[in-house]
Protein backbone atom coordinates (compact mmCIF):
# COMPACT_ATOMS: atom_id res chain seq x y z
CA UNK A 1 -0.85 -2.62 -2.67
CA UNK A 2 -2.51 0.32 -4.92
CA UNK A 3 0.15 2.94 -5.38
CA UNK A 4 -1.67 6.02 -3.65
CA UNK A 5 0.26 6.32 -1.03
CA UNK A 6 3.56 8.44 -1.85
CA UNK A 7 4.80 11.57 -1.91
CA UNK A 8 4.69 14.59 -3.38
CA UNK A 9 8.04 15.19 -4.68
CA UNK A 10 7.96 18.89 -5.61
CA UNK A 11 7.83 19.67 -2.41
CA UNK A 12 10.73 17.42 -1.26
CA UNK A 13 14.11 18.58 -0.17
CA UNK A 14 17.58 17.07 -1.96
CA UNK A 15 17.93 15.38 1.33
CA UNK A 16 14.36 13.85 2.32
CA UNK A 17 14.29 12.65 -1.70
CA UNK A 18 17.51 11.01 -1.49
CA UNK A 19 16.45 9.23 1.67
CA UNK A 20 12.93 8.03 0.20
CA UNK A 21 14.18 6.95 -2.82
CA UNK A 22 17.00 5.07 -0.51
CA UNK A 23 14.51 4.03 1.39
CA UNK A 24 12.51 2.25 -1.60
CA UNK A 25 15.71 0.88 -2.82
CA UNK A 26 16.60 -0.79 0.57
CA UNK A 27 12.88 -2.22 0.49
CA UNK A 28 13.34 -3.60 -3.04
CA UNK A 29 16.81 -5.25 -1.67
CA UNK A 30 15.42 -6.99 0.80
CA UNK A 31 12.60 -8.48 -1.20
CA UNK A 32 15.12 -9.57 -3.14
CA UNK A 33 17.02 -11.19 -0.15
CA UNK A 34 13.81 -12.19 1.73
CA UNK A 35 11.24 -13.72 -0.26
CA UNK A 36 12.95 -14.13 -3.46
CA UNK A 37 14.06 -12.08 -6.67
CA UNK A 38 10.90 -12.13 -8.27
CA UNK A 39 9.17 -10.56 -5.04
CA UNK A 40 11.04 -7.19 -6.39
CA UNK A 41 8.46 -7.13 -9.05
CA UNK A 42 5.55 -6.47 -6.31
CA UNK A 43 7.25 -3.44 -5.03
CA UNK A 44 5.03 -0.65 -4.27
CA UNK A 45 5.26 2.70 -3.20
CA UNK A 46 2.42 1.90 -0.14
CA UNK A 47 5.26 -0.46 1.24
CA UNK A 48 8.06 2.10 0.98
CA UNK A 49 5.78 4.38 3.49
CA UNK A 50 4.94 1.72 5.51
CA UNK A 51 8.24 0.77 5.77
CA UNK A 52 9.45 4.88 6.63
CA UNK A 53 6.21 4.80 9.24
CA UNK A 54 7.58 1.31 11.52
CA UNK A 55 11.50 2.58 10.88
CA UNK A 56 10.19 6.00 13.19
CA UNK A 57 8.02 3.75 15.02
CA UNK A 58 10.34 1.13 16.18
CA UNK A 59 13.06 3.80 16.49
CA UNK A 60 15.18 1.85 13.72
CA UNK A 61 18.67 2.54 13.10
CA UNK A 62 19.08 3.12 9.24
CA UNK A 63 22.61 3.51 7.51
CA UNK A 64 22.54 4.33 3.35
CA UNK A 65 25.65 3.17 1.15
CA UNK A 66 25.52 3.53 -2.61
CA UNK A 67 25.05 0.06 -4.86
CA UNK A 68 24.48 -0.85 -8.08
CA UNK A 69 21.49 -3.11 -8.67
CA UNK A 70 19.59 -4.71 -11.94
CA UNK A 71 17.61 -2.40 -12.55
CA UNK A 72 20.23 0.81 -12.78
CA UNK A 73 23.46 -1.63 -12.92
CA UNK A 74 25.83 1.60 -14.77
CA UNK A 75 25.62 3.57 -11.46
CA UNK A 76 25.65 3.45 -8.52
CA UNK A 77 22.13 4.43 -6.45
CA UNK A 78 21.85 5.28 -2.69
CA UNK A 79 20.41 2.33 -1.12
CA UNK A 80 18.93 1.73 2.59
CA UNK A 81 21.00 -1.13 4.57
CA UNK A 82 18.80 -3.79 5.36
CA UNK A 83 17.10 -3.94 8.69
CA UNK A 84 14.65 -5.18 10.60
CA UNK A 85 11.52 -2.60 9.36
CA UNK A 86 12.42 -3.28 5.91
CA UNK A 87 12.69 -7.46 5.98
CA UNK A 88 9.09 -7.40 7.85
CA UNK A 89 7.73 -5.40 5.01
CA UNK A 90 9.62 -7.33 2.38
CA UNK A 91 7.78 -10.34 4.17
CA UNK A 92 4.38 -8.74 4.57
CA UNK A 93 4.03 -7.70 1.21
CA UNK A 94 4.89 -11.28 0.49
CA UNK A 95 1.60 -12.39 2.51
CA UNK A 96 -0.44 -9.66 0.72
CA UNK A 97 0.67 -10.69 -2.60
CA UNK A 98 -0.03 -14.24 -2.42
CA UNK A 99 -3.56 -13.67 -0.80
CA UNK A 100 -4.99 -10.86 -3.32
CA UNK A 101 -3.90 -13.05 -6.07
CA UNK A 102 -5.53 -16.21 -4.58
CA UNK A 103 -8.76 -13.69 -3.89
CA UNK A 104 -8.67 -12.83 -8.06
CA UNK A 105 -9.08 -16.57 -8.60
CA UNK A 106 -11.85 -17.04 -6.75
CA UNK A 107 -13.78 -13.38 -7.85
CA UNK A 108 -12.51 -12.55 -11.19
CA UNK A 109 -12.87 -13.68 -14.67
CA UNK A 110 -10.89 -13.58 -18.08
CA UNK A 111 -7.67 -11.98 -18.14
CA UNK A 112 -7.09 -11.04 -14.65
CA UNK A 113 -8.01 -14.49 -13.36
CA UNK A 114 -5.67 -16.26 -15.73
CA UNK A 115 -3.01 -13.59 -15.14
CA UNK A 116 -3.60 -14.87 -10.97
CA UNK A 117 -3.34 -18.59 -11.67
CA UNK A 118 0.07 -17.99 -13.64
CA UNK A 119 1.26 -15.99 -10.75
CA UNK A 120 0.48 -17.29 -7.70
CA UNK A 121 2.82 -20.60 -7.68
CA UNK A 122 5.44 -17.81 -7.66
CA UNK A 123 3.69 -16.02 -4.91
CA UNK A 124 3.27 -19.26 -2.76
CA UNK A 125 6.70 -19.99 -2.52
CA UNK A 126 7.41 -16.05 -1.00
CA UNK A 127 4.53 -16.70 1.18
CA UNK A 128 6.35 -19.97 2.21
CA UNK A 129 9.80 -17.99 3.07
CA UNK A 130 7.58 -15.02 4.71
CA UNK A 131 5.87 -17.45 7.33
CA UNK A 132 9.25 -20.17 8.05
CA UNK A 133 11.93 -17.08 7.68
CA UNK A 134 10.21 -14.09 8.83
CA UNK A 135 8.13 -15.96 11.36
CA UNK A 136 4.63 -14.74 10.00
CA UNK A 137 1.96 -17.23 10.29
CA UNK A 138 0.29 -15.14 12.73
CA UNK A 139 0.04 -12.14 10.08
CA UNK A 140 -0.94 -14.97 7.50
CA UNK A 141 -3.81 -16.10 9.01
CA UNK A 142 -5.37 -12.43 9.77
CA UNK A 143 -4.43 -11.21 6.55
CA UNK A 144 -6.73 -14.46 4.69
CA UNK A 145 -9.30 -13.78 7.22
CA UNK A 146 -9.38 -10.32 6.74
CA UNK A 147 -9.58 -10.52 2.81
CA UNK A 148 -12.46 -13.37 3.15
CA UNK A 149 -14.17 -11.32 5.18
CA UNK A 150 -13.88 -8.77 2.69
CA UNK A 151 -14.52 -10.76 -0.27
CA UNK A 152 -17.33 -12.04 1.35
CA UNK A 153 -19.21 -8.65 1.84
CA UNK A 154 -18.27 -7.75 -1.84
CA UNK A 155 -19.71 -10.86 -3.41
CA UNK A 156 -22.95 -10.33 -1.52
CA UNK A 157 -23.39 -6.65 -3.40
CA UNK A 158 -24.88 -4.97 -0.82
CA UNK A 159 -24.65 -1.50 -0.95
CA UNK A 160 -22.70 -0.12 1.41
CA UNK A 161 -19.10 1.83 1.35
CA UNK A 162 -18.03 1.52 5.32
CA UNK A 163 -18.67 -2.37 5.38
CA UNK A 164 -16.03 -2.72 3.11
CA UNK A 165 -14.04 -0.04 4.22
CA UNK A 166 -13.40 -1.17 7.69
CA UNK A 167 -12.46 -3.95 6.68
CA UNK A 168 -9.69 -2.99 4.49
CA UNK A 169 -9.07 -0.96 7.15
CA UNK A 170 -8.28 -3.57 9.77
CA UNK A 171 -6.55 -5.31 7.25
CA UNK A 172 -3.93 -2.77 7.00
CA UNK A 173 -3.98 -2.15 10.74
CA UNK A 174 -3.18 -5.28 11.55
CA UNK A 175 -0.16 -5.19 9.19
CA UNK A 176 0.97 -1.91 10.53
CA UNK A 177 0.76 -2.71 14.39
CA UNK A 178 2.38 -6.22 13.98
CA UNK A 179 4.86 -7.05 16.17
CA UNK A 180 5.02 -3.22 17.87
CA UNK A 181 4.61 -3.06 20.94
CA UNK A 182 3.02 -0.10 23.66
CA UNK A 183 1.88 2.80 22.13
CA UNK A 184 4.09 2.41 19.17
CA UNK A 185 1.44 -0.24 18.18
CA UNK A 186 -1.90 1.59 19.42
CA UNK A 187 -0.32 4.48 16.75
CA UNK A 188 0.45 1.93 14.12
CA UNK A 189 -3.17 0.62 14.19
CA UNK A 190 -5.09 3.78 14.24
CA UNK A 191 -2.88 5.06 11.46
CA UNK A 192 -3.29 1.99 9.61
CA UNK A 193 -7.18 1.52 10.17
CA UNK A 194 -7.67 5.15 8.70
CA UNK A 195 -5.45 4.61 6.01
CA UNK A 196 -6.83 1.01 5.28
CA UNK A 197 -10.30 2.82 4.52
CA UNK A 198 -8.88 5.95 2.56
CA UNK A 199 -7.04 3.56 0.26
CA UNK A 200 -10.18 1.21 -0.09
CA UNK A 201 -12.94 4.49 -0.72
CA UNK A 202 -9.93 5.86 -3.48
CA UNK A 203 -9.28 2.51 -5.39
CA UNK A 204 -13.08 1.98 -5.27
CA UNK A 205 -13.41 5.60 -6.61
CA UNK A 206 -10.86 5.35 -9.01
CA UNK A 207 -12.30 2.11 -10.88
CA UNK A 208 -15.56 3.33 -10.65
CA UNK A 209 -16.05 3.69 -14.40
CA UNK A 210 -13.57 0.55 -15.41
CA UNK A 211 -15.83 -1.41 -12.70
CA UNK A 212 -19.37 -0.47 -14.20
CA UNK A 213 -18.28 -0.90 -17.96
CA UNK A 214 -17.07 -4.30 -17.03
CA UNK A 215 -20.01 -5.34 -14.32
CA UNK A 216 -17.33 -5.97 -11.04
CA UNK A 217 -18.51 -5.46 -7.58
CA UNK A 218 -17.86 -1.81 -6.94
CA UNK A 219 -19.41 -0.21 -3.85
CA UNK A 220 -20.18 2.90 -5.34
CA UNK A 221 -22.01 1.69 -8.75
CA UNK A 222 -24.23 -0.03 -5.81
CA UNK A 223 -25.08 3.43 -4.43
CA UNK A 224 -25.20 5.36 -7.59
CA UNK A 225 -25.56 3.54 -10.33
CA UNK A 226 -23.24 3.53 -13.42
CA UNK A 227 -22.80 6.94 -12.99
CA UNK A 228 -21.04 9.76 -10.76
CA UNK A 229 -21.96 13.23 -10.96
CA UNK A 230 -19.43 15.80 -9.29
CA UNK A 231 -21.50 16.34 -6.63
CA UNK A 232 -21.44 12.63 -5.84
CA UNK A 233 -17.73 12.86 -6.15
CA UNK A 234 -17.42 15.64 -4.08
CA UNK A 235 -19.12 13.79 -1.21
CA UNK A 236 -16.92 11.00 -1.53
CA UNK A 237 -13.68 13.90 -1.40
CA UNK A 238 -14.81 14.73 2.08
CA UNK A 239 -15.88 11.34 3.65
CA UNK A 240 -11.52 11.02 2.45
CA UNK A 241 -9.97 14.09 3.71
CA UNK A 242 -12.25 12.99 7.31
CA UNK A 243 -10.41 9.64 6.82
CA UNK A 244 -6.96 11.48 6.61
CA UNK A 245 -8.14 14.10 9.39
CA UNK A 246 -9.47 11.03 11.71
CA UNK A 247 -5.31 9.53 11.37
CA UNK A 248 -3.90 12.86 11.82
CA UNK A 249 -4.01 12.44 15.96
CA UNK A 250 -2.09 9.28 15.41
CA UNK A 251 0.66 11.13 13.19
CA UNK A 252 0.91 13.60 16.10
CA UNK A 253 1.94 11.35 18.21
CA UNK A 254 4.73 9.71 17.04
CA UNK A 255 8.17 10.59 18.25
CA UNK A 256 10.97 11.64 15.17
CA UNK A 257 13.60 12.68 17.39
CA UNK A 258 16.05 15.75 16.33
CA UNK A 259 16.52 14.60 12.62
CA UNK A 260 13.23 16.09 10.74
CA UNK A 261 14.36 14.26 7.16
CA UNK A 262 12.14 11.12 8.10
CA UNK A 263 9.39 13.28 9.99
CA UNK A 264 8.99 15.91 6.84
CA UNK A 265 8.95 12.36 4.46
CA UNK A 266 6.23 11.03 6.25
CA UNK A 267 4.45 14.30 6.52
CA UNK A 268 4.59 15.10 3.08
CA UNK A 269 2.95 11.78 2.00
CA UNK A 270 0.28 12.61 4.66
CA UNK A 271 -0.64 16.23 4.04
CA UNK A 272 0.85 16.78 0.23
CA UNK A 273 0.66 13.62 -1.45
CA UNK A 274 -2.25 11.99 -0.32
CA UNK A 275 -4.99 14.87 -0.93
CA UNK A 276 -3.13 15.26 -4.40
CA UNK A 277 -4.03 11.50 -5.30
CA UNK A 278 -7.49 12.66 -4.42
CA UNK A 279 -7.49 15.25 -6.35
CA UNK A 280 -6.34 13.29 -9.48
CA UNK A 281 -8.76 10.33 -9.27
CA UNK A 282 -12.05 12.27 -8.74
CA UNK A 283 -10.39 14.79 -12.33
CA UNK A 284 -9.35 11.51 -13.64
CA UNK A 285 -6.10 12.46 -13.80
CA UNK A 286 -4.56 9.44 -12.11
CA UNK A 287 -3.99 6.55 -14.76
CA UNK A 288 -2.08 9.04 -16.72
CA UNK A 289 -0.17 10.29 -14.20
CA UNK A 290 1.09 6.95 -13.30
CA UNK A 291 1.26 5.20 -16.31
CA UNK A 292 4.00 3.08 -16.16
CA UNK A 293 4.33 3.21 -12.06
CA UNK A 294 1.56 1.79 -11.32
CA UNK A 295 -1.85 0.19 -12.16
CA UNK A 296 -4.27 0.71 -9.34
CA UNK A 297 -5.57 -3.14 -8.31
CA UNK A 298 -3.07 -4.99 -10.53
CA UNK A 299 -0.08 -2.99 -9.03
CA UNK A 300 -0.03 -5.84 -6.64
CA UNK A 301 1.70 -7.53 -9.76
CA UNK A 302 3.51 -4.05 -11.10
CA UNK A 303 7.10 -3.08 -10.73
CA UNK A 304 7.04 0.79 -9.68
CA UNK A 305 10.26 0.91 -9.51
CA UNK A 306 9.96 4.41 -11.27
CA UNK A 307 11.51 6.10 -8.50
């Protein structure tokens, strides 16, 4: 995905960073295991909180052990054991992969399209072990119909931020709700719907002026032209934190138990990190800050494994 959604680590204890950053090791490991080696590669800080989000959902049992691994092979790291939270997002990020890239060969042009076509033979064959070993083909077909749907609305250039929005936002909410169950799902999909459409209005915001200087689609540029003032921006800051406030009910409800490390994680990314990714795309802060991490739309194809 985009790379917005993490947390804010000053505010971290030892303990809660430990267990994220085990946590985003254990989700690299089974990408590794699940859909190939070169999967690892696509590893994203989104899918580490997604990942965190079904574990308290589900009520998954999680065990840590320390590793080595390729990336830091002189010590060892504290790693998440594989389970079943992680493998469906190792497989779902799989089925993301492979469908953005095939939507940049059909909407982009130069670079970026040539940089799809060389990666997606790579990307079919971990969409082929995500639908025969991890049993999506369910979660394939919404998340192609979903992006059509999307790129569909984009290519018409009507000017309109919710359109597109929403249906981001299902897009995610379908991957967050699938294969819960109860009201464990009914919380994964409203959390997932709202933070479908924050991450859509922030990437949109964020390549606002890359967008207009190279004449993409961008929902904004529709409704203001090739420029922003701060007003505008400041408009587009609310219509976010009412995103965030409209998936706050959802967080709510969710059951932790008596250990508050994954509870504060989670929280933290919601109420620290979040509005500080705001904050840094409207200053323009944001590339900087995560140069090298990640690359806003291309971090689809970007190792982040800064953490």
């Amino acid at each position: 995905m985009f790379g917005y959604v993490k947390t804010y680590t000053p505010e971290l204890k030892v303990s809660e960073y430990e267990y994220y950053r085990a946590a985003y090791c254990g989700l690299c490991r089974s990408m590794g295991k699940c859909t190939g080696q070169c999967s690892r590669m696509t590893l994203s800080y989104d899918f580490a909180f997604l990942a965190l989000l079904r574990i308290s959902l589900a009520k998954e049992k999680t065990a840590l052990s320390r590793r080595r691994c390729m990336a830091h092979p002189l010590r060892k790291k504290a790693m998440m054991e594989r389970n079943g939270q992680l493998d469906y997002c190792a497989y779902a990020a799989a089925l993301l992969t492979y469908h953005k890239l095939s939507d940049d060969i059909s909407d982009e042009k130069g670079k970026k399209k040539a940089a799809a076509v060389l990666a997606r033979p790579l990307a079919k064959k971990m969409r082929r072990r995500a639908i025969k070993k991890g049993g999506l083909s369910a979660l394939d077909e919404t998340i192609a119909a979903r992006l059509s749907e999307l790129s569909a609305f984009e290519r018409s250039g009507d000017a309109s931020v919710d359109i597109p929005a929403d249906a981001f936002g299902k897009l995610l909410a379908s991957i967050t709700e699938y294969g819960l169950e109860g009201s464990e799902a009914k919380i994964a999909r409203n959390i997932g719907y709202h933070v479908g459409k924050w991450i859509y209005i922030t990437d949109a915001l964020d390549d606002f002026s890359e967008d207009a200087e190279r004449g993409r689609y961008n929902p904004f540029i529709s409704i203001y032209g090739g420029e922003m003032s701060e007003r505008d921006k400041a408009v587009v800051s609310d219509a976010l934190k009412n995103e965030l406030c409209d998936a706050e009910c959802a967080f709510d409800l969710i059951e932790f138990g008596d250990d508050p490390i994954l509870k504060n994680i989670i929280y933290n990314v919601f109420y620290l990190g979040m509005p500080r990714t705001v904050e840094s795309v409207v200053s323009g802060r944001f590339e900087g800050e995560n140069k090298g991490k990640c690359n806003r739309k291309d971090s689809l194809n970007t190792d982040e494994r800064s953490v």
